[in-house]
C-alpha atoms as a PDB file:
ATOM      1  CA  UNK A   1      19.004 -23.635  51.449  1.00  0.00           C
ATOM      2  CA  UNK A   2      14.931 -23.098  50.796  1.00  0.00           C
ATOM      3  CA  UNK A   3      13.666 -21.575  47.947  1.00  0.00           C
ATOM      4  CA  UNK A   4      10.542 -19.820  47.502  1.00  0.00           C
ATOM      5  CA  UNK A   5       8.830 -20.312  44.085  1.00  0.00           C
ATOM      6  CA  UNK A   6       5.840 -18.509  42.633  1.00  0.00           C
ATOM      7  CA  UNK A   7       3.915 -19.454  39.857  1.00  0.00           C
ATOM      8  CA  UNK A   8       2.430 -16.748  37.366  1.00  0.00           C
ATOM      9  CA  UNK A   9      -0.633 -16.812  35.045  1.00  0.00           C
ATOM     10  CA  UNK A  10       0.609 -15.154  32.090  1.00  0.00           C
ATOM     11  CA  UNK A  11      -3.276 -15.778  30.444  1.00  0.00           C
ATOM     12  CA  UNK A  12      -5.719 -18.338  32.414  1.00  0.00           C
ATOM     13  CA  UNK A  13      -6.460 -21.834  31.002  1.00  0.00           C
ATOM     14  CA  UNK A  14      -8.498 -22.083  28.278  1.00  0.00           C
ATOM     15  CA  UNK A  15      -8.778 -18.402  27.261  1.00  0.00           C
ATOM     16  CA  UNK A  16     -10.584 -18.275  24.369  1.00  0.00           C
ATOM     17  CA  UNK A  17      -8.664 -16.425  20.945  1.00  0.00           C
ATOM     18  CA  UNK A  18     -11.423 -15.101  18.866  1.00  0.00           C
ATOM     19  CA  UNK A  19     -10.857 -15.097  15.020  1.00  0.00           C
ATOM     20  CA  UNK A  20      -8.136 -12.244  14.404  1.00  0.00           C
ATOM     21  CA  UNK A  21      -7.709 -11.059  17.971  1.00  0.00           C
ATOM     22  CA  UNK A  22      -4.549 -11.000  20.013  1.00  0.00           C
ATOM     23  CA  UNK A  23      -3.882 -12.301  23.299  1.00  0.00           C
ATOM     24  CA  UNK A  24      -0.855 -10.797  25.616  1.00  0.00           C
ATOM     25  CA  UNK A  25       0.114 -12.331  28.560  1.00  0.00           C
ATOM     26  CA  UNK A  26       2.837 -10.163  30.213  1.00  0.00           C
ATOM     27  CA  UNK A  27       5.304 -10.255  33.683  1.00  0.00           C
ATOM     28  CA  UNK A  28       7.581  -7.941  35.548  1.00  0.00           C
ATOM     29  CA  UNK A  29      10.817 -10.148  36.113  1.00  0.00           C
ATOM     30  CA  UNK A  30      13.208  -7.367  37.523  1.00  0.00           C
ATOM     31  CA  UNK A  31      12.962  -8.772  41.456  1.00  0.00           C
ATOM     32  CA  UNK A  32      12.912 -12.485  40.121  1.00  0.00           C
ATOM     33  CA  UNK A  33      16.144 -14.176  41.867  1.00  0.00           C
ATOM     34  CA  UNK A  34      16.698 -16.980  39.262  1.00  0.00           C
ATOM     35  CA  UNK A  35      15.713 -18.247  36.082  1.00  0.00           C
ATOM     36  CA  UNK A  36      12.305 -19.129  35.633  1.00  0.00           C
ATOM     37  CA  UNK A  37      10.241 -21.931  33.566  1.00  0.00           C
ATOM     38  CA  UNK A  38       7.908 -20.552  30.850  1.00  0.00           C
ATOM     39  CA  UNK A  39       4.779 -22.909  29.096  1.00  0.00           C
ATOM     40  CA  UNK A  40       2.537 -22.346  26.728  1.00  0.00           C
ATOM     41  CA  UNK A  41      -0.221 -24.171  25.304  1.00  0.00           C
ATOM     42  CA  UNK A  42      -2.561 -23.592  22.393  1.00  0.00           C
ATOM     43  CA  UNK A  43      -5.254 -26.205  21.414  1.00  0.00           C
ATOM     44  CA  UNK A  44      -7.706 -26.130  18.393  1.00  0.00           C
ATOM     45  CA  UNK A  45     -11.285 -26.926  18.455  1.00  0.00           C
ATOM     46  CA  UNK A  46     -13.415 -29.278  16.888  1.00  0.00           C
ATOM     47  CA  UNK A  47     -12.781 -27.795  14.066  1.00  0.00           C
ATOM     48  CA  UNK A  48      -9.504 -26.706  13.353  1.00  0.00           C
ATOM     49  CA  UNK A  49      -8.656 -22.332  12.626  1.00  0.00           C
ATOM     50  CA  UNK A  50      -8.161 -21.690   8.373  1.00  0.00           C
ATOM     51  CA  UNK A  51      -4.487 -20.385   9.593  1.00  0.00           C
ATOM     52  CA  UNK A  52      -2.844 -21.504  13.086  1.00  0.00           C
ATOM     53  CA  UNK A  53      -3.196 -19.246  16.202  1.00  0.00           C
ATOM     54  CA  UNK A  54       0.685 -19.004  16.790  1.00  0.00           C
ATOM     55  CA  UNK A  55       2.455 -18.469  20.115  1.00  0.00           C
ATOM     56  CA  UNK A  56       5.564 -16.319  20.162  1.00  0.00           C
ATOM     57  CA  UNK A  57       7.847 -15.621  23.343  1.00  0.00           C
ATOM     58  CA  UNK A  58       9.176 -11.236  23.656  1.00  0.00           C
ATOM     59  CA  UNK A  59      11.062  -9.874  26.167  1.00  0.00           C
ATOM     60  CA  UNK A  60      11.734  -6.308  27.179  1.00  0.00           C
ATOM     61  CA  UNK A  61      15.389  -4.320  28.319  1.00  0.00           C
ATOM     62  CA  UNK A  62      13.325  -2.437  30.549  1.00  0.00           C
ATOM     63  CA  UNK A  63      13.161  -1.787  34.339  1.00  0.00           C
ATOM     64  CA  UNK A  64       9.321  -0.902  33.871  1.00  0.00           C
ATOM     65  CA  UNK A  65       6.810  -3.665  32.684  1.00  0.00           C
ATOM     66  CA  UNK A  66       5.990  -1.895  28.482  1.00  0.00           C
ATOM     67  CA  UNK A  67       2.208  -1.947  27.787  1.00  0.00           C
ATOM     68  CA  UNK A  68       1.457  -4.915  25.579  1.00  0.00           C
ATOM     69  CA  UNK A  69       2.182  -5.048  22.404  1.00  0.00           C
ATOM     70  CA  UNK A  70       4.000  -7.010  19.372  1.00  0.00           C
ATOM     71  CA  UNK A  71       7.689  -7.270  18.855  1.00  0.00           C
ATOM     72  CA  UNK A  72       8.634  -3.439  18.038  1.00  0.00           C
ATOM     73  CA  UNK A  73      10.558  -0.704  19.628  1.00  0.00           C
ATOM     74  CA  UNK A  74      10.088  -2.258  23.370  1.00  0.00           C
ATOM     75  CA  UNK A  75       9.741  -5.914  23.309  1.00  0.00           C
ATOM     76  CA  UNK A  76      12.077  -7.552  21.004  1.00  0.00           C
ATOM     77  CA  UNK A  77      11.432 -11.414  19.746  1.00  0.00           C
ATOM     78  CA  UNK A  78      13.524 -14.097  21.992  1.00  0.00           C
ATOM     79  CA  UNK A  79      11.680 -17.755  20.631  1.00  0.00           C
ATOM     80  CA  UNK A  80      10.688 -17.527  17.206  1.00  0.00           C
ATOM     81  CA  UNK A  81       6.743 -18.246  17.054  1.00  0.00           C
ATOM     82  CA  UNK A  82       4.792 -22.065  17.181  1.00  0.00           C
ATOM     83  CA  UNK A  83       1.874 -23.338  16.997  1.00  0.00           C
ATOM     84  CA  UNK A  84      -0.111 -26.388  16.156  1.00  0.00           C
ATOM     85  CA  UNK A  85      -1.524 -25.955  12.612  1.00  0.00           C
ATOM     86  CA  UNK A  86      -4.979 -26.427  11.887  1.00  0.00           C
ATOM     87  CA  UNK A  87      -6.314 -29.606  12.454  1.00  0.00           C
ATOM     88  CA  UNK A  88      -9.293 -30.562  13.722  1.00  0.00           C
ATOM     89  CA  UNK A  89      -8.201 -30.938  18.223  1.00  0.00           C
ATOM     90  CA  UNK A  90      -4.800 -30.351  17.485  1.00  0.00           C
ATOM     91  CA  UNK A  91      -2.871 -29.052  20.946  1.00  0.00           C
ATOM     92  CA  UNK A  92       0.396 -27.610  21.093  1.00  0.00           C
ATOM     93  CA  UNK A  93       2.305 -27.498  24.322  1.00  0.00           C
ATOM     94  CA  UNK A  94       6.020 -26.042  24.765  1.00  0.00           C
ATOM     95  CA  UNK A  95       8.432 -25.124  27.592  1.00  0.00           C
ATOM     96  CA  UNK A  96      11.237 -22.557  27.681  1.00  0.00           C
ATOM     97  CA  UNK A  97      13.778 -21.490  30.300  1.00  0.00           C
ATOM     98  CA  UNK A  98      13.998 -18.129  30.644  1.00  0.00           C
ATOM     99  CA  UNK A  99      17.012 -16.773  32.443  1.00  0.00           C
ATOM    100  CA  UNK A 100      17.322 -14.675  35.386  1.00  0.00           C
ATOM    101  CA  UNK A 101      19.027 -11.755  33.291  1.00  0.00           C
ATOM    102  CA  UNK A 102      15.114 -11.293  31.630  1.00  0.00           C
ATOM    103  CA  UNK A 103      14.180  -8.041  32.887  1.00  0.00           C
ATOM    104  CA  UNK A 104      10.044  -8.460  31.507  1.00  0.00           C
ATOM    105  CA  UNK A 105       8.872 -11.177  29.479  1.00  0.00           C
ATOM    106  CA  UNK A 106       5.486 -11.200  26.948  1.00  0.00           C
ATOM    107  CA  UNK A 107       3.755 -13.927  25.416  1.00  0.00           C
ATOM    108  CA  UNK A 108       1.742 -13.092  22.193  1.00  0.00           C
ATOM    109  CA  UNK A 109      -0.841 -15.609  20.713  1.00  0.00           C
ATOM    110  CA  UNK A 110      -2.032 -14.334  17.329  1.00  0.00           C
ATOM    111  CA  UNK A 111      -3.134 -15.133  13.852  1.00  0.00           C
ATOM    112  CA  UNK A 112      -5.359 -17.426  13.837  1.00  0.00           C
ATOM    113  CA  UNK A 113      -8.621 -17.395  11.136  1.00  0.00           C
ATOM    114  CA  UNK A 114     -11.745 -19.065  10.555  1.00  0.00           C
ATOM    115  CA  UNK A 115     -12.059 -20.333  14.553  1.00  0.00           C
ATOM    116  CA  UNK A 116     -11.137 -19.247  17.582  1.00  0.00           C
ATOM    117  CA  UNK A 117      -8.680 -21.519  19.689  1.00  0.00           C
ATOM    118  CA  UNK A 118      -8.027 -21.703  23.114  1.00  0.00           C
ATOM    119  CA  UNK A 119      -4.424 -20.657  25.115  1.00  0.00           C
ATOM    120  CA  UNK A 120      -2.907 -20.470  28.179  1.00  0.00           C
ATOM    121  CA  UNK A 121       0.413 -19.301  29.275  1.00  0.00           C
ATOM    122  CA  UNK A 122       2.255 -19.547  32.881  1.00  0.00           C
ATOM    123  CA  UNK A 123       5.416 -19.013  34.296  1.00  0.00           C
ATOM    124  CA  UNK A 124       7.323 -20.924  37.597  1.00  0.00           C
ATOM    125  CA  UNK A 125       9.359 -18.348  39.323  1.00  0.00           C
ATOM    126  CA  UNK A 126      12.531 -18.198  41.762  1.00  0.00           C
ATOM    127  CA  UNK A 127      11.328 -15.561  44.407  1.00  0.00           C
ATOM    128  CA  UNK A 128      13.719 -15.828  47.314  1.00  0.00           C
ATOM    129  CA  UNK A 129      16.634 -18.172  48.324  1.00  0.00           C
ATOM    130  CA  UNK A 130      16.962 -18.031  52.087  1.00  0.00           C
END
């Protein structure tokens, strides 16, 4: 049996998150054929954000990809948020299976003051099982 895997940028290494902004990195999962393998990575500079840029994993009942946004009336929280507090270089890096019954999946990186931080999110993904 072969598989066919894809992998996703959610939001590109080393995107920069200015002080305040928010950074979505969104996916369409309704043709995905199996669950899937989520990272996410935010690292501090050389010097560390007041408060820490956190990272929080949303997910969508919808057959249509929602516009971006925080958890609300379309995407709806499914990991509570991390992050890597506010030292000086600090990197955070964490993985998450999401399951093939995810219809569209968001990743939020927000909060962070003082500095900006950098993030990336990406996603492996079961395509096709011939």
């Amino acid at each position: 049996m072969a598989l066919t895997k894809n992998a996703r940028e959610l939001v590109a290494t080393g995107t920069s998150n200015a002080v305040g902004a928010t950074i979505y990195g969104r996916v369409d999962l309704n043709a995905a054929q199996g669950p899937s393998r989520l990272t996410v990575k935010i690292k501090n500079g050389a010097t560390g954000p007041t408060v820490q840029c956190t990272a929080r994993v949303l997910i969508a009942h919808k057959a249509v990809l929602p516009a971006a946004g925080a958890a609300g009336a379309d995407w709806k929280t499914h990991y509570p948020p991390v992050g890597p507090g506010v030292a000086a270089n600090a990197e955070g890096e964490w993985s998450y299976p999401i399951g093939r019954e995810i219809m569209c999946l968001e990743v939020e990186f927000t909060g962070n003051t003082g500095q900006p931080v950098t993030v990336e999110a990406y996603l492996s993904e079961l395509t096709a099982v011939a």
